[in-house]
Protein backbone atom coordinates (compact mmCIF):
# COMPACT_ATOMS: atom_id res chain seq x y z
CA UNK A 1 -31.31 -11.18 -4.29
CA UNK A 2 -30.37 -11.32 -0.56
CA UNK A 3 -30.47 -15.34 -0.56
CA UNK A 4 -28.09 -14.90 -3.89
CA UNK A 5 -25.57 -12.18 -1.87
CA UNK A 6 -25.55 -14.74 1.11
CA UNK A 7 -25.20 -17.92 -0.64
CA UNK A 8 -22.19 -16.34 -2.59
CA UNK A 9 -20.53 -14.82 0.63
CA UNK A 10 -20.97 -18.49 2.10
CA UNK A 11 -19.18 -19.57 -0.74
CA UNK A 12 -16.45 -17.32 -0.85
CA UNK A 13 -15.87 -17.83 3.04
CA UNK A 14 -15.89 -21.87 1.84
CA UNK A 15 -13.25 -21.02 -0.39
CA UNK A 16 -11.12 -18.91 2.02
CA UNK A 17 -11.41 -21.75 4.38
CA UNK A 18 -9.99 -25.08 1.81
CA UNK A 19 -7.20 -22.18 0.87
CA UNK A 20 -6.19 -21.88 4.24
CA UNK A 21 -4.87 -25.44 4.33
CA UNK A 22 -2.34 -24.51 2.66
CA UNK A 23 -1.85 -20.50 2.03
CA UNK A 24 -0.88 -18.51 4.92
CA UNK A 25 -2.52 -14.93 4.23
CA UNK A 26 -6.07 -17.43 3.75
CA UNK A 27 -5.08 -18.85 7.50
CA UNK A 28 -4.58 -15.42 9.00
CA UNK A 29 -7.84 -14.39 7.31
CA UNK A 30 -9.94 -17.33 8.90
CA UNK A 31 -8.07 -17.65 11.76
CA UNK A 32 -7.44 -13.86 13.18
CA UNK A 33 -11.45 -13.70 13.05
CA UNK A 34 -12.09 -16.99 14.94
CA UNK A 35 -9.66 -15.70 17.53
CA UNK A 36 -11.14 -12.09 17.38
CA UNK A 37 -13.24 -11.14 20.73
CA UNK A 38 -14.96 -7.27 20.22
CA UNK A 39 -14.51 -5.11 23.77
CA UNK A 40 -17.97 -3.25 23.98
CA UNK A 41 -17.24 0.91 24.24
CA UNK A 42 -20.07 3.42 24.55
CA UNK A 43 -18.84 5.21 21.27
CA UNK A 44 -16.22 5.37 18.62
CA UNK A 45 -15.62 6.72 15.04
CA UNK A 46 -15.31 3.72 12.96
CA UNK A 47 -13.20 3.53 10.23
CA UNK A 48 -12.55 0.68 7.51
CA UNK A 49 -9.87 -0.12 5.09
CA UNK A 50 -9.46 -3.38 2.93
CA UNK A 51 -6.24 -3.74 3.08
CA UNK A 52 -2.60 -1.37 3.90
CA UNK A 53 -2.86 0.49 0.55
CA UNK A 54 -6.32 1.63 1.89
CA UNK A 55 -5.04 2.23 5.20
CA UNK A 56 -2.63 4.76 3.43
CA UNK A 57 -4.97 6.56 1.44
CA UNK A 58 -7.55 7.34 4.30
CA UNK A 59 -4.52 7.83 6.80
CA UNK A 60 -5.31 11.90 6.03
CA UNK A 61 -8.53 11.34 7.04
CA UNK A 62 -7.85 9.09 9.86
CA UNK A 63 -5.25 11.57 11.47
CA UNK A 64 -7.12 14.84 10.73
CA UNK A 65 -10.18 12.88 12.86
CA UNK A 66 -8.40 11.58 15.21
CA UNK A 67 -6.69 15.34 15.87
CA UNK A 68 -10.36 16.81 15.78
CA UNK A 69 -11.35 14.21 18.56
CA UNK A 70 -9.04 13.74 21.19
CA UNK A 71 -11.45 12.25 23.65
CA UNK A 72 -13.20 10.08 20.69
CA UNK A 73 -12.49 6.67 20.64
CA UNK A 74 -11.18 5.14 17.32
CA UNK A 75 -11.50 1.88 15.55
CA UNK A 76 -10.25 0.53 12.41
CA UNK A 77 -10.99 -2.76 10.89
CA UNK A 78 -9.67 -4.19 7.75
CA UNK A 79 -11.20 -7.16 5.58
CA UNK A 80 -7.28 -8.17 4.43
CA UNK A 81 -4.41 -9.52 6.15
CA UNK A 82 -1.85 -7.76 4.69
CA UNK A 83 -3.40 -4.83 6.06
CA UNK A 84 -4.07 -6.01 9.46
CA UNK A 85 -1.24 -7.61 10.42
CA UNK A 86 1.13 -4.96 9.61
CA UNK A 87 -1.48 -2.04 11.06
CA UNK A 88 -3.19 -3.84 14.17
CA UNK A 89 -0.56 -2.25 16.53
CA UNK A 90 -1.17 1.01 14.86
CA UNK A 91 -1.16 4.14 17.52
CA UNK A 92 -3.79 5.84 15.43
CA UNK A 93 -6.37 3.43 16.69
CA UNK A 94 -7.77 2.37 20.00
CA UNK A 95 -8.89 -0.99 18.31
CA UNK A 96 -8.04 -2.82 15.53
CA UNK A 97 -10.23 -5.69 14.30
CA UNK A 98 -10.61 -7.92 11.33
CA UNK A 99 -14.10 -7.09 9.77
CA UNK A 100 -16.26 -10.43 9.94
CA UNK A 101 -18.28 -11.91 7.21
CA UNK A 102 -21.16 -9.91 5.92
CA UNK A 103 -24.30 -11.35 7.99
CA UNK A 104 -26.76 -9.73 9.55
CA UNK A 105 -25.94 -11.22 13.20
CA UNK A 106 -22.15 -10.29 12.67
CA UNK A 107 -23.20 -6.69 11.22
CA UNK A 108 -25.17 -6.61 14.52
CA UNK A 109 -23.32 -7.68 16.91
CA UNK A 110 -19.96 -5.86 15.50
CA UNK A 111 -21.64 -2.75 15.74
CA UNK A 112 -23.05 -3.15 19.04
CA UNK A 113 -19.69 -3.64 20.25
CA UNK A 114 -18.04 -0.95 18.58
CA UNK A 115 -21.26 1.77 18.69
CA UNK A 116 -20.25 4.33 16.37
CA UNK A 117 -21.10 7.34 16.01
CA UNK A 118 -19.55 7.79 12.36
CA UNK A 119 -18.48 5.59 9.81
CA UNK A 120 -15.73 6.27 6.97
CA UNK A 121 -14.96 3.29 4.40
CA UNK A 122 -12.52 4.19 2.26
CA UNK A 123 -12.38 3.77 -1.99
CA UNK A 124 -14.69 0.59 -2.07
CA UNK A 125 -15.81 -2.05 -0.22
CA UNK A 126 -19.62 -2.17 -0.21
CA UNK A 127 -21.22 -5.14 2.41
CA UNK A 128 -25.18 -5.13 2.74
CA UNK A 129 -25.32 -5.95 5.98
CA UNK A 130 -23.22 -2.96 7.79
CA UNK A 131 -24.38 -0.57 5.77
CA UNK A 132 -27.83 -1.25 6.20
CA UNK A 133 -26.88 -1.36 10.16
CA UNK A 134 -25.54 1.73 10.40
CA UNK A 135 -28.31 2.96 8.27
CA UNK A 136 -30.98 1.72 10.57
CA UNK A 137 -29.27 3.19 13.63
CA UNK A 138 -28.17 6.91 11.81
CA UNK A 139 -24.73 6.59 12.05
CA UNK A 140 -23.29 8.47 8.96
CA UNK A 141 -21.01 6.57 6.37
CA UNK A 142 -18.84 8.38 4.10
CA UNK A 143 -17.21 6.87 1.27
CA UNK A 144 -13.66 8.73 0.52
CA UNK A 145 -11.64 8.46 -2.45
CA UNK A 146 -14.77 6.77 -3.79
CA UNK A 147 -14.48 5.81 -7.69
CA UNK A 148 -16.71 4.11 -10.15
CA UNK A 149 -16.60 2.72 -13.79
CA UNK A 150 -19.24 1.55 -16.08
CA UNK A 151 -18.79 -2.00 -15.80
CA UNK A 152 -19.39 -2.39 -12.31
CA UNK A 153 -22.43 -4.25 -10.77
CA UNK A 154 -24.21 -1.16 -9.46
CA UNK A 155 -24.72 0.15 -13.26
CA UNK A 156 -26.00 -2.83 -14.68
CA UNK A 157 -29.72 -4.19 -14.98
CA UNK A 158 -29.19 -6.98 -12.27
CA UNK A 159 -27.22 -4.80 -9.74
CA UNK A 160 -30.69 -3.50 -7.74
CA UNK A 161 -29.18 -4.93 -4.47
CA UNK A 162 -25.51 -3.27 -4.88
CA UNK A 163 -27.32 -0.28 -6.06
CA UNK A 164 -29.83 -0.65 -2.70
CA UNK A 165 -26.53 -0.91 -0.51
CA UNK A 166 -25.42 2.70 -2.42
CA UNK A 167 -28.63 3.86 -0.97
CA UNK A 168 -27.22 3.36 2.37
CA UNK A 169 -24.43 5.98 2.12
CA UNK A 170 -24.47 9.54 3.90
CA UNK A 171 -22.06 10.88 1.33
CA UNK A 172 -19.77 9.64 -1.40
CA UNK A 173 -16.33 11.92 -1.92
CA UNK A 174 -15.58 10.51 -5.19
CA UNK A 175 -12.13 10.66 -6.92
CA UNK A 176 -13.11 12.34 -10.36
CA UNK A 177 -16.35 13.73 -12.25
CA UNK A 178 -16.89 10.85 -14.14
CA UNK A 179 -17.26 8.97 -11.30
CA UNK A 180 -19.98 11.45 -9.89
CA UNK A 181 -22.00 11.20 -13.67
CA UNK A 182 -22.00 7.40 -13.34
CA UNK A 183 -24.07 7.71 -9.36
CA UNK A 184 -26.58 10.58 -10.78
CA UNK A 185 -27.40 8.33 -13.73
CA UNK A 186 -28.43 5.61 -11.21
CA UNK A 187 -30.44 8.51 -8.91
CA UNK A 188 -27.39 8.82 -6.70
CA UNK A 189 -26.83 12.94 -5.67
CA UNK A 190 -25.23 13.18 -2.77
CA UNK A 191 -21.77 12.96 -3.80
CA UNK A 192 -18.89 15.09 -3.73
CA UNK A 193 -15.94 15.40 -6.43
CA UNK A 194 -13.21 16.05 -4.00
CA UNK A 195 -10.25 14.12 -5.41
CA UNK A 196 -8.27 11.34 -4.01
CA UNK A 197 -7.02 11.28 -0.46
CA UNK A 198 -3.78 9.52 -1.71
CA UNK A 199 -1.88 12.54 -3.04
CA UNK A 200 -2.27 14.01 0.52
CA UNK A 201 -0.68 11.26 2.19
CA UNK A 202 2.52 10.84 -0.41
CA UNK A 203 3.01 14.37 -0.60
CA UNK A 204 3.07 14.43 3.21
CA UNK A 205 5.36 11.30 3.11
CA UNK A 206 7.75 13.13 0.93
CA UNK A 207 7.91 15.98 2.97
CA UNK A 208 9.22 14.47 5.60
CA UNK A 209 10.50 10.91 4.76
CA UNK A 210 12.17 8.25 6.62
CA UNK A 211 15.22 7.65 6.88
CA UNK A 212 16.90 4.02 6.81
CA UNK A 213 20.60 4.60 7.28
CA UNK A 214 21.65 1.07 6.43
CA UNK A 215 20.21 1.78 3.09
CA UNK A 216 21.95 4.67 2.57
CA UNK A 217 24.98 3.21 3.66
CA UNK A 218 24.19 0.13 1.01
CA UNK A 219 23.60 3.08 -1.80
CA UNK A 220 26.96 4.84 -0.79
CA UNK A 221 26.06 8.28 -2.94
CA UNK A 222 25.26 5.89 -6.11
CA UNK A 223 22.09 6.44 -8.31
CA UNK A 224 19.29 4.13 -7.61
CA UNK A 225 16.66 2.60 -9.72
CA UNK A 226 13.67 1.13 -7.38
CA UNK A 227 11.89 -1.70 -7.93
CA UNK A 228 8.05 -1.40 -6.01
CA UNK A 229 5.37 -4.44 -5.69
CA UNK A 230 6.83 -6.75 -8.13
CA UNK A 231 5.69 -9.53 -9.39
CA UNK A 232 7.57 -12.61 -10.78
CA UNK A 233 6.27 -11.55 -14.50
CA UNK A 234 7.72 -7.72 -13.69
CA UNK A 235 10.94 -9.06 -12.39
CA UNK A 236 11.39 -11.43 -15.12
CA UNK A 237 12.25 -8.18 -17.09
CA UNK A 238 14.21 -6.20 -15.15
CA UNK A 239 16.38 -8.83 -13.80
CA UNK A 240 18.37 -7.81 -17.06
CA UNK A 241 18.63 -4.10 -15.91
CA UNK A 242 21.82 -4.29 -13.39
CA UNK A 243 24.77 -5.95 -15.73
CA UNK A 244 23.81 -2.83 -17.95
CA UNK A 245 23.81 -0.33 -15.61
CA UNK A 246 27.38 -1.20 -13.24
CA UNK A 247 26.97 2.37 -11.74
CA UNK A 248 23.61 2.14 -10.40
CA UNK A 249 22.52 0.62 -6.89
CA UNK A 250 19.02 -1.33 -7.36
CA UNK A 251 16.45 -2.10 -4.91
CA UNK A 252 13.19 -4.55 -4.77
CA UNK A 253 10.56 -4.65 -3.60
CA UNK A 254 8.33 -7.59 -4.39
CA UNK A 255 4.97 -7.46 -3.20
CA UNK A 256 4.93 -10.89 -1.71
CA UNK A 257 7.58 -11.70 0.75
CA UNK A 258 7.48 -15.45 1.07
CA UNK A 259 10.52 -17.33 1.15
CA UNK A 260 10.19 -19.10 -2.22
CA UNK A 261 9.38 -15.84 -3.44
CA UNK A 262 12.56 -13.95 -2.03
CA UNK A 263 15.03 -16.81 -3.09
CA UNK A 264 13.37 -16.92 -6.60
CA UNK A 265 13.69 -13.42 -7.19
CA UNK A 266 17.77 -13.32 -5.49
CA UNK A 267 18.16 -16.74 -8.40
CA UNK A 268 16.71 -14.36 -10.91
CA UNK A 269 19.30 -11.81 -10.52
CA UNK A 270 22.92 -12.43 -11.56
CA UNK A 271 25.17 -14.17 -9.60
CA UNK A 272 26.56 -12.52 -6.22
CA UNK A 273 24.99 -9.24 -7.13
CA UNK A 274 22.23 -9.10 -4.62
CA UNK A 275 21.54 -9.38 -0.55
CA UNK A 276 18.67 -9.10 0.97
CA UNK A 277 17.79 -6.34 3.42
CA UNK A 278 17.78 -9.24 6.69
CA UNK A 279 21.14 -9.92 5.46
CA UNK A 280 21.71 -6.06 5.60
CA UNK A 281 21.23 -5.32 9.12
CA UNK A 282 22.80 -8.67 10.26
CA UNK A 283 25.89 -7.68 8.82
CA UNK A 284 25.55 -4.22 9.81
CA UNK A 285 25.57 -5.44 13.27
CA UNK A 286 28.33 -7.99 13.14
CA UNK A 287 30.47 -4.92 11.79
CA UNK A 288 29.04 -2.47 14.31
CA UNK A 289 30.64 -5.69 17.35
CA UNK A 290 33.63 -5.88 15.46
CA UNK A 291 34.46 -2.36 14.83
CA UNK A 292 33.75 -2.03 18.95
CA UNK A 293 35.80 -5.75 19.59
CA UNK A 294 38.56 -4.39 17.22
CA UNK A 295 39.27 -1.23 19.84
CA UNK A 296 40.13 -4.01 21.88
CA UNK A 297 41.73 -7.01 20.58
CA UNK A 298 43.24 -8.19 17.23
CA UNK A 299 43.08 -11.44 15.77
CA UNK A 300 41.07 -12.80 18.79
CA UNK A 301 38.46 -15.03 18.08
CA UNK A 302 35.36 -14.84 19.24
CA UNK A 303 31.22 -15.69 18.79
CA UNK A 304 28.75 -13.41 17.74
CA UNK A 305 25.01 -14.58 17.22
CA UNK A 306 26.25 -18.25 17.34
CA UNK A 307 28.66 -17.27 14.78
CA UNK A 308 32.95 -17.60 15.22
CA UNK A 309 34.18 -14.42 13.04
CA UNK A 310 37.70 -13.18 13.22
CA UNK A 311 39.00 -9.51 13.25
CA UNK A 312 41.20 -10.57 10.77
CA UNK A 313 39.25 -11.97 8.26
CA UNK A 314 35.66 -10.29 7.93
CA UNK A 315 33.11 -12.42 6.16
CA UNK A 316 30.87 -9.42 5.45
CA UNK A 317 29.67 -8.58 2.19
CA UNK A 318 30.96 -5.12 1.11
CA UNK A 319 28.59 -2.83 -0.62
CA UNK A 320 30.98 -2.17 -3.57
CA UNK A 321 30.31 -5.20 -4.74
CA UNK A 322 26.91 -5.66 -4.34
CA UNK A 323 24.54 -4.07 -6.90
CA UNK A 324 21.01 -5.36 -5.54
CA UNK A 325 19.35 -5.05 -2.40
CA UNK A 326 16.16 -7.38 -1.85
CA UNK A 327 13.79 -6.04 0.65
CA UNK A 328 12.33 -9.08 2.45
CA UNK A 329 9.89 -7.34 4.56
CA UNK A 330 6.49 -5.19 4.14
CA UNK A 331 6.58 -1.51 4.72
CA UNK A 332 9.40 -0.44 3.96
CA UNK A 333 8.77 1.19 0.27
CA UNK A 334 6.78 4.49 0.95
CA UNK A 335 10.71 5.99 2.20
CA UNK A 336 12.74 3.59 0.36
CA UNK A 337 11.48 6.12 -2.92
CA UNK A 338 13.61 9.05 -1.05
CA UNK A 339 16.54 7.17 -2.19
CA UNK A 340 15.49 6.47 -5.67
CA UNK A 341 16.67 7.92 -8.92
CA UNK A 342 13.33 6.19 -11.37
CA UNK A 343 11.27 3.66 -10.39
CA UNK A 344 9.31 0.78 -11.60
CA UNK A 345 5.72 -0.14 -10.27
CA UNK A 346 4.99 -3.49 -10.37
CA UNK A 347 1.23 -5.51 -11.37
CA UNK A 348 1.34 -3.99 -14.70
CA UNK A 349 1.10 -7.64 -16.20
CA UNK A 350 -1.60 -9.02 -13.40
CA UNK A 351 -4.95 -7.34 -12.62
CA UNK A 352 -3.23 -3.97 -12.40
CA UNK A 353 -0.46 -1.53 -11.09
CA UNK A 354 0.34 -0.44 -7.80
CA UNK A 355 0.79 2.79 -5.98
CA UNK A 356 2.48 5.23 -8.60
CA UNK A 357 2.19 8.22 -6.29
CA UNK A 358 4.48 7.26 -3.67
CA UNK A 359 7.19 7.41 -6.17
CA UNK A 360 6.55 10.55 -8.00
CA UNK A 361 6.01 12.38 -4.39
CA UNK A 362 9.57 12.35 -4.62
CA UNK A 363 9.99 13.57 -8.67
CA UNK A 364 11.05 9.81 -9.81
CA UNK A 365 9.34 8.62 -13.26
CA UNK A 366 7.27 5.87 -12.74
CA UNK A 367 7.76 3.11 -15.00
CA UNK A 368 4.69 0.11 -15.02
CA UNK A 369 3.50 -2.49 -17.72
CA UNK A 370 0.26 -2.57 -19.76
CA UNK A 371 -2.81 -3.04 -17.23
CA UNK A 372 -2.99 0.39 -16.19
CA UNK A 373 -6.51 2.00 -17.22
CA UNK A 374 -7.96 1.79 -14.09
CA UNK A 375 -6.06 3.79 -12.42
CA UNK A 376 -6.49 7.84 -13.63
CA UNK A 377 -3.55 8.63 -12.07
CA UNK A 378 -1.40 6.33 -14.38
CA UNK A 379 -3.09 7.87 -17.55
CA UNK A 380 -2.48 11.33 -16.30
CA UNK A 381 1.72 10.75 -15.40
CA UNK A 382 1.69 9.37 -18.92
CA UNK A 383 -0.14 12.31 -20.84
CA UNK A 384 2.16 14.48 -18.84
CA UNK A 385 5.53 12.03 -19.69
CA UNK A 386 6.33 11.23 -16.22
CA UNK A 387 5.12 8.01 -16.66
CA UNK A 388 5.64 5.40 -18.93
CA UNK A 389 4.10 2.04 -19.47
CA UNK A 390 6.04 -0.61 -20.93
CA UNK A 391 5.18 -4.23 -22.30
CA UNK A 392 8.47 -5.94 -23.48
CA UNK A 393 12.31 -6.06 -21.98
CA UNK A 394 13.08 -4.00 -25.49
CA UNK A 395 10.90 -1.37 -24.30
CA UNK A 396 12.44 -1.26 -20.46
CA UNK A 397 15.46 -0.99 -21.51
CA UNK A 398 14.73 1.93 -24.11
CA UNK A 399 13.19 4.23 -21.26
CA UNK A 400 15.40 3.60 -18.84
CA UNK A 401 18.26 4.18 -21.40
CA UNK A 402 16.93 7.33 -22.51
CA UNK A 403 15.87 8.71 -18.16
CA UNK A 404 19.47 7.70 -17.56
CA UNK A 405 21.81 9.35 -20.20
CA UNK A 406 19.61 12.55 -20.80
CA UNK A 407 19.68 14.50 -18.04
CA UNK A 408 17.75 17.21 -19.72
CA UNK A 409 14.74 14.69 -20.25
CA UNK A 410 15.25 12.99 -16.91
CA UNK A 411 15.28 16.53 -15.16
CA UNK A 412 12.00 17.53 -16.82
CA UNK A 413 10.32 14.03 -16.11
CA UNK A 414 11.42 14.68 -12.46
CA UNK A 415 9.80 17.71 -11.88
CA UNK A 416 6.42 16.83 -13.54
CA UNK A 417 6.22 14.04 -11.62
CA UNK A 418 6.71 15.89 -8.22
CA UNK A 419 4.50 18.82 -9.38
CA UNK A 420 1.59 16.68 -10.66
CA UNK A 421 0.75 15.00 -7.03
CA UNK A 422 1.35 18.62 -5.31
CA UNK A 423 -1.01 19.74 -7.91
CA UNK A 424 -3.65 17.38 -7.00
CA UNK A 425 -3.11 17.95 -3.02
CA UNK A 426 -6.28 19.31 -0.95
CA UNK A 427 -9.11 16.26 -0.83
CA UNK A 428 -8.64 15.82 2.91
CA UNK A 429 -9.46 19.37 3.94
CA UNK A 430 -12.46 19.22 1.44
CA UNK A 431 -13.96 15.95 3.20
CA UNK A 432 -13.34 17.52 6.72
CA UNK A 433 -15.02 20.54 6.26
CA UNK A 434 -18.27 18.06 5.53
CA UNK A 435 -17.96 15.41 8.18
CA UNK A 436 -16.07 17.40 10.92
CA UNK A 437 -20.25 17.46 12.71
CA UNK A 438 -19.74 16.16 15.81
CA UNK A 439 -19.30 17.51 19.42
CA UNK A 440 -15.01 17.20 20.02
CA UNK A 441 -15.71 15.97 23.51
């Protein structure tokens, strides 16, 4: 079984390599490794994340550790790019690293670098190799936010080496019961139902959110629907949402940001309706040079950015008439929700959804397509009517008709939305009071 787990790995990292030709997030993947050189420290609390949305939901953790052990030091690594290159400046970490491929050497050598005296992987992300490393040595490794289903490898008849890596794992702090039924019916006990990390981190987020004044200034008091981690097939639909609501500001945010991607989705919408958010804060500053210049002089011509603009005759776009704003960059969407009225959660017609909680932190109903049932949180908004999954433009527009002219509805939708992920607050302390073992030197 371990010449089958290394032959595929060599084959996915094949794979990764002929995409990189031609895909950019495949390039960053082979080529921030082959760049990567590991500093050797005499200890560290490790932590790992597959990608951002990972990041987020052990941030808790990560902060609450990191608080606990001032003199400890800490290093993250992440198996995606879109986590690392938006985190590897992060000032939560000493060291921020790519994790290599899943071979013994690299297991060996990575954590002879790194030496750590814990381990935390967050949700999922199970590698043979590291595991059994830190197993060998006695470091601990926690799983948080840890959830299982039924079909999954470890619960079927050939899974004896994903159920062997399990085997390797100091604790599991698992996300729901069910998930803690499925690991004793495979001989797994030492697990923990503690809930999901997550609804710490977007309540925290909504308690004290961001704020992006050129957004606000683009919203100008208007009610806004938001548009999170869209995908062409999600924006497809609403693309027919703004003609029918003239009073409402909209904002997306697509989940890739790649210039076909941007212009496709500005095409989609109707014409001379939408800017993007690097459009945004140029103009914002070309106003903010005028306004000064304008103290000044009037009618004098001059340059700006390589641009010749008049005081006269402005060629900014005024936010009246613009009902869309694109957001063209990552990391942004966790406080653009603070501005929202409802909000859509794109992926609901690919593998799956996205993040619903960030949204309903702030009391917004969470609108997503079909391919939600892996995610409990999605089922529970629903049974609850906060949520609502759609699979047609008809049906869109008939929830979004109904949040927007009846208050009473959209009122009580709110505030089950905002009270649901309060409700479910309190993982993070659970999974401290187990792992918080070490000396805080």
């Amino acid at each position: 079984m371990i010449l089958l787990y290394t032959i595929g790995l060599r084959f996915y990292f094949i794979a990764i390599y002929i995409a990189s030709l031609f895909n950019q997030k495949a390039s960053q993947w082979i080529n921030g490794r082959k760049k990567q050189k590991l500093i050797r420290i005499d200890s560290s609390i490790w932590f790992h994340f597959a990608s951002l949305g990972e990041f987020e939901q052990g941030r808790p953790i990560l902060e609450a550790i990191k608080a606990t052990y001032p003199g400890k030091k800490i290093v993250i690594s992440f198996f995606s790019p879109s986590g690392y290159e938006i985190r590897k400046n992060t000032p939560l970490a000493d060291f921020v690293y790519y994790l290599p491929l899943d071979t013994a050497k690299n297991a060996k050598q990575f954590i002879d670098a790194i030496q750590p005296e814990m381990a935390v992987f967050t949700k999922y992300e199970y590698w043979y190799h590291f595991f059994k490393e830190t197993h060998k040595r006695q470091v601990p490794l926690y799983i948080v936010s840890g959830i299982f289903r039924p079909k999954q490898v470890f619960f079927k008849w050939y899974g004896g080496l994903h159920r062997k890596i399990l085997s390797f794992v100091s604790h599991f702090f698992l996300q729901d019961e069910a998930s803690k039924q499925l690991l004793q019916s495979i001989g797994i006990t030492n697990a923990t139902v503690s809930g999901d990390t997550r609804f710490d981190r977007v309540w925290a987020n909504a308690q004290h959110p961001k704020e992006i004044p050129d957004v606000a200034e683009f919203i100008n008091g208007q009610k806004v629907f938001i548009a999170g981690s869209t995908w062409p097939q999600d924006e497809a639909l609403l693309a027919a949402l703004p003609e029918l609501y003239p009073d409402w500001k909209f904002i997306f945010a697509p989940h890739e940001i790649d210039e076909e991607k941007v212009k496709d989705l500005v095409n989609l919408l109707p014409a001379q309706s939408a800017i993007r958010y690097s459009e945004l804060i140029q103009n914002s500053k070309l106003r903010s040079t005028l306004e000064h210049h304008e103290e000044t002089t009037t009618g004098e011509k001059f340059k700006i950015q390589n641009k010749e603009l008049t005081t006269q005759h402005s060629p900014l776009t005024t936010h009246n008439s613009t009902t869309t704003l694109v957001i063209d960059n990552i990391g942004m969407l966790s406080s653009l929700y603070a501005y929202g009225s409802i909000a859509y959660i794109g992926g609901g017609f690919g593998v799956g959804i996205h993040n619903t909680l960030e949204a309903a932190a702030f009391g917004l109903p969470v609108i997503f397509g079909p391919n939600y049932q892996k995610f409990n949180e999605a089922k529970e908004l629903i049974a609850l009517k906060a949520g609502f999954s759609i699979s047609d433009v008809n049906q869109l527009k008939g929830i979004v008709d109904t949040l927007v002219n009846d208050d009473a509805f959209y009122n009580i939708t709110s505030k089950k939305a905002g009270n649901y992920v309060r409700e479910h607050t309190g993982a993070t302390q659970i999974i401290l009071d187990h792992i918080v073992t070490l000396p805080s030197t």
